[in-house]
Protein backbone atom coordinates (compact mmCIF):
# COMPACT_ATOMS: atom_id res chain seq x y z
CA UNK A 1 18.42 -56.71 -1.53
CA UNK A 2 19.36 -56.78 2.26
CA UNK A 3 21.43 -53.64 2.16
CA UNK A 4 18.72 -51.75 0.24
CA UNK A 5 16.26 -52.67 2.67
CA UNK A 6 17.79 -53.76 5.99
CA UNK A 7 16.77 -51.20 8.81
CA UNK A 8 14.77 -49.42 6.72
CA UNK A 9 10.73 -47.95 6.91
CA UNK A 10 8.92 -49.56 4.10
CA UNK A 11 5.09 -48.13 3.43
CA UNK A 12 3.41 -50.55 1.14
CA UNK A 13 -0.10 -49.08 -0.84
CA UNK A 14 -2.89 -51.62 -1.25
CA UNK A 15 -0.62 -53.50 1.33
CA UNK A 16 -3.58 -56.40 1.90
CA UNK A 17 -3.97 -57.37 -1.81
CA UNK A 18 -2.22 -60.57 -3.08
CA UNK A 19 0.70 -58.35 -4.43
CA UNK A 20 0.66 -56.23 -1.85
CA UNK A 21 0.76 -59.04 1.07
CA UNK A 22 3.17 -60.95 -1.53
CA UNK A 23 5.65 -57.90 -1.06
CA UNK A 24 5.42 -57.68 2.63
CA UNK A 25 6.30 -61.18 3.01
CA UNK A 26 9.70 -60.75 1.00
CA UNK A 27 10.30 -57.65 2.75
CA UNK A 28 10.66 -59.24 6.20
CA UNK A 29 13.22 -61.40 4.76
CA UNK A 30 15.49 -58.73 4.47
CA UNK A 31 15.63 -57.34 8.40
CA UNK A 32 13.68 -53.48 7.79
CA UNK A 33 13.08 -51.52 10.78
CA UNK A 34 8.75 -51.53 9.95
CA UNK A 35 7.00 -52.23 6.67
CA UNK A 36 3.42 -50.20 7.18
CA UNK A 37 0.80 -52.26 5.19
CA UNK A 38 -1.72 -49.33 3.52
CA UNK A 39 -5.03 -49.80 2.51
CA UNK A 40 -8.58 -49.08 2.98
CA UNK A 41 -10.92 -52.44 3.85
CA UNK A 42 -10.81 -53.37 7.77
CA UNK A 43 -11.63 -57.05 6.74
CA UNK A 44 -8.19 -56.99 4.38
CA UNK A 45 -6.50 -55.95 7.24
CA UNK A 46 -8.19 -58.13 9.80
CA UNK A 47 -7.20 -61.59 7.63
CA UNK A 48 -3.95 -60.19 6.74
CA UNK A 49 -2.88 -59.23 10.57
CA UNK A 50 -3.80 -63.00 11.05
CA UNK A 51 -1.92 -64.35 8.16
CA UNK A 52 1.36 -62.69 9.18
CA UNK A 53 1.08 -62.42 12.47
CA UNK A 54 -0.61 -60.94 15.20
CA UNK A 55 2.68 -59.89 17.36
CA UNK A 56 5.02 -59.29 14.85
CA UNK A 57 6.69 -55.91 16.09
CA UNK A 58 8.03 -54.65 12.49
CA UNK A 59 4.41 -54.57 10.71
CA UNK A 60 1.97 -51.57 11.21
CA UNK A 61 -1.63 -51.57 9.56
CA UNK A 62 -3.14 -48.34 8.79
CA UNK A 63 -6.18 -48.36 7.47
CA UNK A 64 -6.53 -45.55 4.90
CA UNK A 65 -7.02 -44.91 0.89
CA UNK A 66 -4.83 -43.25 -1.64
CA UNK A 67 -7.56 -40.71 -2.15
CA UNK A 68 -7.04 -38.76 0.66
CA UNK A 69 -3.82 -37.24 0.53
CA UNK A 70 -3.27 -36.20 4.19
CA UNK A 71 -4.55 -39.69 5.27
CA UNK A 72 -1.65 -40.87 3.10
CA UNK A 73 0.57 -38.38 3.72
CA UNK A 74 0.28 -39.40 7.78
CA UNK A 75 1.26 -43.41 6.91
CA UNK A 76 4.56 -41.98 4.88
CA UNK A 77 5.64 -39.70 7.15
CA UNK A 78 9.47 -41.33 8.16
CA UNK A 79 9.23 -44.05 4.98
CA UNK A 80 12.20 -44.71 3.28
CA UNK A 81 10.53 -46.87 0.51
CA UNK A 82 7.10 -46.73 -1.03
CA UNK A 83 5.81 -49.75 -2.86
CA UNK A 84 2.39 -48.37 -4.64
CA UNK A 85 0.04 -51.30 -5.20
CA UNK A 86 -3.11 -49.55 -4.30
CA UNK A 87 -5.64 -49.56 -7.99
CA UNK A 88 -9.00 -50.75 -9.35
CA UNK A 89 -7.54 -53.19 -11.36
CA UNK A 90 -10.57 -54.81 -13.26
CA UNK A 91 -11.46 -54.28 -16.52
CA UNK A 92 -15.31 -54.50 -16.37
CA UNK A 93 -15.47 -52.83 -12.95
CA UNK A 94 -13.45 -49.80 -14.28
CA UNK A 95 -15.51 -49.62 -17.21
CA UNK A 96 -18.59 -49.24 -15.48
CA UNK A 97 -17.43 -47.14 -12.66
CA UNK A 98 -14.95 -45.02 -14.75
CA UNK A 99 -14.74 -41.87 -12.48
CA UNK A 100 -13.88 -44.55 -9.42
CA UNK A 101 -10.71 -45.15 -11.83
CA UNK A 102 -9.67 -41.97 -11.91
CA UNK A 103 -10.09 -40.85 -8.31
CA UNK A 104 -7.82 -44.44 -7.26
CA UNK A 105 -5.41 -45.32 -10.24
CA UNK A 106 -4.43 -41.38 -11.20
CA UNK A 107 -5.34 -39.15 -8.25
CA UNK A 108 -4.48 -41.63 -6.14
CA UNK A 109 -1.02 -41.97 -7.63
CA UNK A 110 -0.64 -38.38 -7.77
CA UNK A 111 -1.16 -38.41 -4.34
CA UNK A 112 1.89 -40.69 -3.72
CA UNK A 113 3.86 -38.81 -6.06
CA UNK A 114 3.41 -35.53 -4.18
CA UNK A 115 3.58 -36.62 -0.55
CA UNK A 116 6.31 -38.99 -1.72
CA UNK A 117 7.87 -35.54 -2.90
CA UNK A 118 6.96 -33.43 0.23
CA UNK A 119 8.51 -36.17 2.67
CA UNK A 120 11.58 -36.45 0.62
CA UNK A 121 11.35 -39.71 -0.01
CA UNK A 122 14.19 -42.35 -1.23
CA UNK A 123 12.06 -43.65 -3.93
CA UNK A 124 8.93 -44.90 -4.73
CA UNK A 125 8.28 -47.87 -7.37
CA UNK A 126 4.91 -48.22 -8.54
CA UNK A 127 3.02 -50.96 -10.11
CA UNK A 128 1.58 -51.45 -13.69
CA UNK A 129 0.31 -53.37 -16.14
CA UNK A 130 0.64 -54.25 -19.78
CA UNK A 131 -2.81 -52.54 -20.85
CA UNK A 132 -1.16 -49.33 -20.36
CA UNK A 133 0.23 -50.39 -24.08
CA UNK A 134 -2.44 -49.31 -26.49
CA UNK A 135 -4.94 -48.90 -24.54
CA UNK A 136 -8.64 -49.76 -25.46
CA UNK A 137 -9.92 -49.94 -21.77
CA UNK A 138 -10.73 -47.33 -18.88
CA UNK A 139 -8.09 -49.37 -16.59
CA UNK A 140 -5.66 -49.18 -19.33
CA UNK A 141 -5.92 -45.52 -20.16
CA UNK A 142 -6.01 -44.79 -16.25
CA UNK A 143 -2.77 -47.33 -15.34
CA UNK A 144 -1.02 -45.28 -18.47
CA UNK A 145 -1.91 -42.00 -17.01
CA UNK A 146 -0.37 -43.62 -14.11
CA UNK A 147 2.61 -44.68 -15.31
CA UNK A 148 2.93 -41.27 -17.47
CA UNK A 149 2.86 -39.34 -13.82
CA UNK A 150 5.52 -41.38 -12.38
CA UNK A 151 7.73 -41.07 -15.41
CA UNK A 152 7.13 -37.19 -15.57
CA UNK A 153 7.83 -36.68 -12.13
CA UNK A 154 11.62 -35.69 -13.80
CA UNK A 155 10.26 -32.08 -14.70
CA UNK A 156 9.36 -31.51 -11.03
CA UNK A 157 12.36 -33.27 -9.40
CA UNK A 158 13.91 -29.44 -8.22
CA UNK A 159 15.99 -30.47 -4.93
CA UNK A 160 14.29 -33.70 -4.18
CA UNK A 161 16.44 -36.82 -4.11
CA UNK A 162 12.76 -39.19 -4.51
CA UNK A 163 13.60 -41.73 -7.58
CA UNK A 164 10.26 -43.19 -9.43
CA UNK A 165 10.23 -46.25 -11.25
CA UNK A 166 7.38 -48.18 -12.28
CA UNK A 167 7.13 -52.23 -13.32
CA UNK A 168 4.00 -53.54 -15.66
CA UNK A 169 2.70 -56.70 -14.68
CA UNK A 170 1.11 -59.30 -17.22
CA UNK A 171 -1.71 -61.33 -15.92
CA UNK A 172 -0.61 -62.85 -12.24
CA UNK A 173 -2.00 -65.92 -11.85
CA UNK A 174 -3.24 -66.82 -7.97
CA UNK A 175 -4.23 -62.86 -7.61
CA UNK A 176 -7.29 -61.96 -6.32
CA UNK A 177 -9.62 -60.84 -8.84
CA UNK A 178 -7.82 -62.69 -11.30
CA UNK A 179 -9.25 -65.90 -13.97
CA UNK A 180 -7.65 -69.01 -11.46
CA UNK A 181 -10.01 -68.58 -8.52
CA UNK A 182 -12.84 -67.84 -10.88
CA UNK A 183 -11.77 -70.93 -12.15
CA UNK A 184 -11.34 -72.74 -9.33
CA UNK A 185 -14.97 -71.70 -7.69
CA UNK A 186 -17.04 -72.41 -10.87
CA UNK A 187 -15.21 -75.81 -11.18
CA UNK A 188 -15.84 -76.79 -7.53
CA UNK A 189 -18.95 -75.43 -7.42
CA UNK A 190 -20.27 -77.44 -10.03
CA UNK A 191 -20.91 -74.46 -12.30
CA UNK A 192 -20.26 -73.85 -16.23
CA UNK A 193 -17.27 -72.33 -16.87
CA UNK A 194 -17.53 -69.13 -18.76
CA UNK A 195 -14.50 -68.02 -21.57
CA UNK A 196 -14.74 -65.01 -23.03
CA UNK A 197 -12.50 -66.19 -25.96
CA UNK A 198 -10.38 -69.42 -26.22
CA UNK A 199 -7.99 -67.39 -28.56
CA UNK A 200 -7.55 -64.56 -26.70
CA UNK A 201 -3.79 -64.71 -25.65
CA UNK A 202 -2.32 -63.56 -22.52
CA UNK A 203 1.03 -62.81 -20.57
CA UNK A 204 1.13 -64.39 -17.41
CA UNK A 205 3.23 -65.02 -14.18
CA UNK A 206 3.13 -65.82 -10.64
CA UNK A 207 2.75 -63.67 -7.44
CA UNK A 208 6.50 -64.18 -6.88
CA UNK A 209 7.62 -63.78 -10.11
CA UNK A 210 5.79 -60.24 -10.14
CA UNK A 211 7.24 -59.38 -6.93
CA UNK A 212 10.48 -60.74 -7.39
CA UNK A 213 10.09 -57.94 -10.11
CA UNK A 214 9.08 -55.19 -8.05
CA UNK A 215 12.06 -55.82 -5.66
CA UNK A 216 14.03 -55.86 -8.31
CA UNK A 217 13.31 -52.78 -9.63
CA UNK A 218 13.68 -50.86 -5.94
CA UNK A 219 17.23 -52.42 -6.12
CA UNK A 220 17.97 -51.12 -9.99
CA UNK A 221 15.68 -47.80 -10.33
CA UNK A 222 17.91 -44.62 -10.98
CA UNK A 223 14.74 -42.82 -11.67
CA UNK A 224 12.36 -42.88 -14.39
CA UNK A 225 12.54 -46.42 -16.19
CA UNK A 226 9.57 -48.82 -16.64
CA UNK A 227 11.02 -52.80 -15.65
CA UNK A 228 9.32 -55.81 -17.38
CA UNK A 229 9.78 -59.41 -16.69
CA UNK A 230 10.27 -61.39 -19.98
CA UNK A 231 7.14 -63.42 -19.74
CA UNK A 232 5.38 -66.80 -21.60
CA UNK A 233 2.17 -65.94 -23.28
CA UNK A 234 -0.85 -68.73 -22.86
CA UNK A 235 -4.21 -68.87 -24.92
CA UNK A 236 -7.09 -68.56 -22.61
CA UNK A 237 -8.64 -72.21 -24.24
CA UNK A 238 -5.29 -73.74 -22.95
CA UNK A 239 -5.25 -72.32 -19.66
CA UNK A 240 -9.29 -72.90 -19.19
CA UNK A 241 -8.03 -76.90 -20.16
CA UNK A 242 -4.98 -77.11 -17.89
CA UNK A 243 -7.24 -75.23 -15.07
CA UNK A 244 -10.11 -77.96 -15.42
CA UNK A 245 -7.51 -80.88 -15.80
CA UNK A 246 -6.35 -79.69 -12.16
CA UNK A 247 -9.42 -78.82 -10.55
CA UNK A 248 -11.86 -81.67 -12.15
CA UNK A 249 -10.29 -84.16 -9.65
CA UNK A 250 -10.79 -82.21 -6.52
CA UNK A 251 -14.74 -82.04 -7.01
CA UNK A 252 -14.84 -85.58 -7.88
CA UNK A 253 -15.65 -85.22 -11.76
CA UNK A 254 -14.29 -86.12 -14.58
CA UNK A 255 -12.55 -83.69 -17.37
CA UNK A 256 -15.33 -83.89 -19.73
CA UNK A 257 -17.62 -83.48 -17.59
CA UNK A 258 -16.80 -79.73 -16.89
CA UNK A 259 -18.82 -77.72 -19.28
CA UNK A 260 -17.61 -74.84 -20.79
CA UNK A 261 -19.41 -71.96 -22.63
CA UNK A 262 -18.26 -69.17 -25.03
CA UNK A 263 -19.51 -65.94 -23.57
CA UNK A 264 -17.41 -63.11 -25.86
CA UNK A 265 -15.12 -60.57 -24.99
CA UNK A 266 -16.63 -58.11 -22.31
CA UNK A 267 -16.39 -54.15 -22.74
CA UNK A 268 -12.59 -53.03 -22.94
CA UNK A 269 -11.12 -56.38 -23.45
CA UNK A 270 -8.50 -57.00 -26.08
CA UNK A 271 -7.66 -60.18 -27.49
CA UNK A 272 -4.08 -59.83 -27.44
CA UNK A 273 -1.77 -57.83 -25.61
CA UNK A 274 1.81 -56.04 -26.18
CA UNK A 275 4.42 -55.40 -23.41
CA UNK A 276 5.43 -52.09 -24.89
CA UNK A 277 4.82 -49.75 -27.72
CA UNK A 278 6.22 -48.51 -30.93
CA UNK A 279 7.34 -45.44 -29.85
CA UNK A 280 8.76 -46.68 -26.67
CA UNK A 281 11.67 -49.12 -28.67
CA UNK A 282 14.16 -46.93 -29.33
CA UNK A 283 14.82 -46.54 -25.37
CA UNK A 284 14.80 -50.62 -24.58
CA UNK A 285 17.40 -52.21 -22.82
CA UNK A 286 17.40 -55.63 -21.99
CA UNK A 287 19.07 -58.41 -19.32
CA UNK A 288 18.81 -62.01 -19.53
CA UNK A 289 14.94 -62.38 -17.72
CA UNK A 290 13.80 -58.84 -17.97
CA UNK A 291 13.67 -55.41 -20.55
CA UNK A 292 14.26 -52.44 -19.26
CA UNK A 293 12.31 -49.09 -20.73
CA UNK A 294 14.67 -46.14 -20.34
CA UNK A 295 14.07 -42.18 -20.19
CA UNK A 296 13.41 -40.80 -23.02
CA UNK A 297 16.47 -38.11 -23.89
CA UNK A 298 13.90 -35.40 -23.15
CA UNK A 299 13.59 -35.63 -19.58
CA UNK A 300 17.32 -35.71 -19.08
CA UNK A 301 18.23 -39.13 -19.57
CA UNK A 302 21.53 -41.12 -17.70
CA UNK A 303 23.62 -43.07 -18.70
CA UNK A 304 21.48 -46.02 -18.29
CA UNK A 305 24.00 -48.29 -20.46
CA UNK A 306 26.22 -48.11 -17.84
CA UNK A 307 23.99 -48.36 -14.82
CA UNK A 308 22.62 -51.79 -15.91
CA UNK A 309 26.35 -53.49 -16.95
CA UNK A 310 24.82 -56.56 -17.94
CA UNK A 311 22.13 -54.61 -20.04
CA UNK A 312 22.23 -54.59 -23.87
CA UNK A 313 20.15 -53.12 -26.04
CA UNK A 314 16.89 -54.94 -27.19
CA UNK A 315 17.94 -57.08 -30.14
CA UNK A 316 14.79 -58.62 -30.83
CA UNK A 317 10.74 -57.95 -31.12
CA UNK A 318 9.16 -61.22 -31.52
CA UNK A 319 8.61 -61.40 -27.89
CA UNK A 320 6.67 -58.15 -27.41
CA UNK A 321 3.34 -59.34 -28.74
CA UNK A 322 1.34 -61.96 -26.75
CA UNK A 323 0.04 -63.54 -29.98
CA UNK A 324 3.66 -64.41 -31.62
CA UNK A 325 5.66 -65.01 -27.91
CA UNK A 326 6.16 -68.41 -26.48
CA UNK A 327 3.59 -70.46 -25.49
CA UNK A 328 3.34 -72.40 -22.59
CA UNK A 329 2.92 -76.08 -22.81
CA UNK A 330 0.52 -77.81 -20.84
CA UNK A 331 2.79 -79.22 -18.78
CA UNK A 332 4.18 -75.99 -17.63
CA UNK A 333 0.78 -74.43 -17.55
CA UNK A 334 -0.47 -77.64 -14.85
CA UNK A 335 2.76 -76.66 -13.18
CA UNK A 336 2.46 -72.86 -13.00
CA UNK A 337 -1.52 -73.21 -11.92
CA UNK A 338 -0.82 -75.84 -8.93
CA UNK A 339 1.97 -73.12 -7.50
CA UNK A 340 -0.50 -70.25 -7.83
CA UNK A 341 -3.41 -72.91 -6.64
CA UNK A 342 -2.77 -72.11 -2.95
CA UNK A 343 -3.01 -68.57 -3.58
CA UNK A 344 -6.90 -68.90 -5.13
């Protein structure tokens, strides 16, 4: 990681998000020359400037949006490194505001890709999610058209050394936007919780799981694969009962007295998810803690066996599907929700 990144010009997209600021962090770790943090909401950057650090010489915040391509082009100019965070990332809002999803999660991405391009740079990794997997949702089909840019950026590579990788993210628990802090305020604030479904299953990690990940993949990419992290799965009705379990104490209440109400699953939710598709298989390696989704053999795959040396090939499926993967046990869920709880 420190030769990788050591001395070099890191611009990081939706840089004041919880993945986003998550990354930055790491990144100072490992000695770069300036890590630029990108993104469009003065009052991100105002809290974030604070969190990290008025003085700190190697940050820069530039407020800008993916949108606008010379805006963007302006903060990569000299970037080694791009980190792409920047998206509309919730379901219901992206249903309702479709158009909003397609001007941020694909124009904005093929925005990156082309100044990314243009400015010759190293490589770029950019962040998805597992709803890009059959999609039934407006984020979903917009993070796949995402992902389907990035991975198709092969047939316009010409003399350009950029690599582009992406990673898809289950559910991070801690984000912003995410079911913990809605958790967290409804408990504390006295309110009913609201479930859409306690059977709904999910795939879920923590903010530095997800951007141990991303690093990960900057470290790995030769160009064109799609990283996952082998992740638990959790039923929502677990999670909702480990969530109130840790929060019922802080507002001075007892367990059962936290009332919780069955609301249905909102437009564009499914009930379970997958962390890749059929047609995507034949093309899976995998390590001990992540798989590994390689080109396809029509846009000129590598010899990706041999990149990856402690890579196999996927020997099993069972752990693709949210509904038939390992669950996590309460006591890991109580576990994984009070490291995440300073993040809500």
């Amino acid at each position: 990681m420190k030769n990788i990144f050591k001395g070099k010009t890191i611009l990081v997209t939706g840089g004041t998000g919880s993945i986003g600021v998550e990354i930055v962090k790491q990144l100072l770790k490992y000695e770069p020359k300036a890590v630029r943090i990108f993104a469009r909401h003065e009052d991100r950057h105002y809290h974030v400037m604070h969190e990290l650090g008025t003085d700190n010489p190697k940050l820069r915040f530039v407020v800008g949006d993916v949108r606008d391509r010379e805006r963007l082009k302006m903060a990569m100019d000299g970037s080694d490194i791009v980190f792409h965070a920047a998206a509309l990332k919730q379901v219901p809002i992206c249903e309702y505001n479709p158009f909003e999803a397609v001007k941020t999660n694909i124009i904005g991405t093929q925005n990156v890709i082309e100044v990314a391009r243009e400015l010759n740079v190293d490589r770029v990794i950019g962040i998805s999610t597992d709803k890009v997997v059959d999609p039934q949702s407006v984020l979903g089909v917009s993070k796949l058209m995402a992902e389907k840019l990035f991975l198709a950026t092969f047939f316009y590579k010409g003399d350009k050394r950029t690599k582009f990788a992406c990673v898809r993210f289950g559910n991070v628990l801690g984000s912003r936007g995410s079911i913990l802090p809605l958790l967290k305020k409804q408990i504390l604030g006295g309110k009913e919780i609201t479930i859409t479904d306690p059977n709904m299953t999910r795939f879920v990690m923590t903010i530095p799981q997800a951007v141990n990940l991303v690093l990960r993949a900057a470290l790995l990419s030769r160009g064109q694969e799609v990283f996952i992290l082998k992740m638990p799965a959790v039923k929502l009705g677990h999670l909702i009962n480990a969530a109130v379990a840790h929060y019922a104490p802080q507002a001075g209440k007892k367990v059962k007295d936290i009332k919780i109400k069955t609301i249905g699953l909102r437009g564009g939710e499914k009930m379970h998810e997958e962390l890749m598709a059929e047609h995507e298989l034949p093309n899976v390696l995998e390590t001990k803690d992540m798989y590994i989704l390689t080109p396809h053999e029509k846009i000129g795959r590598l010899q990706y066996n041999e990149s990856y040396p402690l890579a196999t090939k996927m020997s099993q499926r069972k752990n693709l599907y949210s509904l038939r993967t390992q669950q996590l046990s309460q006591k890991d869920l109580l576990r994984l929700i009070q490291e995440a709880d300073h993040s809500c």
